[in-house]
Protein backbone atom coordinates (compact mmCIF):
# COMPACT_ATOMS: atom_id res chain seq x y z
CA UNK A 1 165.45 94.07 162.53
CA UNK A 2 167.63 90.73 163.56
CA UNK A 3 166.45 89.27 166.52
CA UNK A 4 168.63 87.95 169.04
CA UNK A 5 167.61 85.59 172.18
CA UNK A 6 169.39 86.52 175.79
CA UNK A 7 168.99 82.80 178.29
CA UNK A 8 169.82 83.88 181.25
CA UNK A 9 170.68 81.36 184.08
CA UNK A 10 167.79 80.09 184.87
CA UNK A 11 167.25 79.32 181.36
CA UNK A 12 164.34 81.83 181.05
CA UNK A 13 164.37 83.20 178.14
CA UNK A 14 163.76 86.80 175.75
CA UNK A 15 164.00 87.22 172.53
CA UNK A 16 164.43 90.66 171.15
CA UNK A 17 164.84 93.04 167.99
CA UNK A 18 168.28 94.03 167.82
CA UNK A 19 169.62 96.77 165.61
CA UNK A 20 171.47 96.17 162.78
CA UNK A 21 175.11 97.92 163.91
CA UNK A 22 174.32 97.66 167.29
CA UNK A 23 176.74 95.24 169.73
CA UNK A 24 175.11 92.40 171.41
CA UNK A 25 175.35 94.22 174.48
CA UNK A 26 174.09 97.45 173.50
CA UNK A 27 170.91 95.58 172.88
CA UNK A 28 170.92 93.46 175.78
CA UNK A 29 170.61 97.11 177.68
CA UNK A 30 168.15 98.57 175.72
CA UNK A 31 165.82 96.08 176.52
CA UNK A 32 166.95 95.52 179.79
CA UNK A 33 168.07 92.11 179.59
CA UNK A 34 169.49 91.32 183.02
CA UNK A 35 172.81 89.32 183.47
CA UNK A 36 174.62 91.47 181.41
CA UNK A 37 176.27 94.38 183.39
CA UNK A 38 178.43 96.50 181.02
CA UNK A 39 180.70 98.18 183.55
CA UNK A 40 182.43 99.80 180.89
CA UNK A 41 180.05 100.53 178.41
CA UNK A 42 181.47 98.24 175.52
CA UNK A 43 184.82 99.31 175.71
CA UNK A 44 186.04 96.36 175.88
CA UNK A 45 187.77 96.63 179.42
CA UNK A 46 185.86 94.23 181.81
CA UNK A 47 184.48 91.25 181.43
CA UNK A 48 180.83 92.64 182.66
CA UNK A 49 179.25 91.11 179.43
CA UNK A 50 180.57 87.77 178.88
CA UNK A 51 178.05 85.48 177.11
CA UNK A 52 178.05 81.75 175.87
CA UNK A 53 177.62 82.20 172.42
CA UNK A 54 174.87 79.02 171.27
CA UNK A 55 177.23 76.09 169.76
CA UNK A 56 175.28 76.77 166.10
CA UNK A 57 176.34 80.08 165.94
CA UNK A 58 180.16 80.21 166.83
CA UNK A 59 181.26 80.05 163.78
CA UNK A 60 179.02 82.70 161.97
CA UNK A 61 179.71 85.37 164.85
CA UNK A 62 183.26 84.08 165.28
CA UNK A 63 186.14 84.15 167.28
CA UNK A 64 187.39 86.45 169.65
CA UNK A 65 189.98 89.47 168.96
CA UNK A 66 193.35 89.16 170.99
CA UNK A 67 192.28 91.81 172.61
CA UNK A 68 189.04 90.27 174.03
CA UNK A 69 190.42 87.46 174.83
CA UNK A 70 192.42 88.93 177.36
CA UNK A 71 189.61 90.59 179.06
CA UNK A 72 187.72 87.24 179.00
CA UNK A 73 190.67 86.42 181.44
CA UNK A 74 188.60 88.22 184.15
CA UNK A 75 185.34 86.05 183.37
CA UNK A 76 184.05 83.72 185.28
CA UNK A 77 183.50 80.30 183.99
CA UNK A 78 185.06 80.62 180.53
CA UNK A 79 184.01 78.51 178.28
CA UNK A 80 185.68 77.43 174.24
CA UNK A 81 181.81 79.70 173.19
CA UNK A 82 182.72 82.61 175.26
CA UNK A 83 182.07 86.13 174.17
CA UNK A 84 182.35 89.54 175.04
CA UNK A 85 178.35 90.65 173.75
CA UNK A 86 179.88 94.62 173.56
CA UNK A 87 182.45 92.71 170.71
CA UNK A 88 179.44 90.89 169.17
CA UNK A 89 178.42 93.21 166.03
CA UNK A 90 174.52 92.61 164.92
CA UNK A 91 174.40 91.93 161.55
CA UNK A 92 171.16 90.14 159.42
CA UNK A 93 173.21 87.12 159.35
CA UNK A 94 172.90 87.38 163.28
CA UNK A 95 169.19 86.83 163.28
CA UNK A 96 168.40 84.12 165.23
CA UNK A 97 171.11 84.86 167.73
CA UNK A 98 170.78 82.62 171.06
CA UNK A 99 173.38 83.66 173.63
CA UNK A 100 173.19 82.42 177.78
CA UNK A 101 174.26 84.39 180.20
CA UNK A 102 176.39 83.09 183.24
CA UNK A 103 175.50 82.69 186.69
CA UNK A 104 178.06 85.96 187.68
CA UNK A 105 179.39 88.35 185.68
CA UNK A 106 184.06 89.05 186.01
């Protein structure tokens, strides 16, 4: 299992196992991470599960699709590390993950 940490606003912090295959935000729910909404269920049609993606990992998860980053249009307080977590595939080279959640959700 990878495990990925969710810091929420407050800067409290969880660190959980994550599924290889799973999204970010699939994860986030299982566990019942709060801060992360998921309106639409990973579809990719809200912004309900924007993260800040920790500055040592942007480049191993990457950089958003086109499509993502016009959903991230609806986010509040979007940042260059901004993510979608329902676009965020967990992989082993994932473990470690630390992600923030903002203060609101899109």
């Amino acid at each position: 299992m990878t495990k990925v940490t969710y810091i929420d606003a407050s800067g409290e912090s969880r660190t959980v196992e994550a599924q290889v295959g799973s999204t970010v935000m699939e994860t986030a729910l299982r566990n019942s991470v709060p801060g992360i909404e998921a309106e639409c269920g990973g579809a990719c049609a809200c912004a309900t599960c924007h993260v800040y993606v920790a500055d040592e990992w942007t480049e191993i998860v990457g950089k958003p699709s086109q499509m993502e980053e016009d959903m991230l249009d609806f986010a509040a307080d979007v940042r260059p590390n901004s993510r979608l977590s329902c676009q965020i595939k967990v992989s082993e080279a994932l473990d470690g993950l630390v992600v923030t959640t903002p203060v609101k959700q899109g």
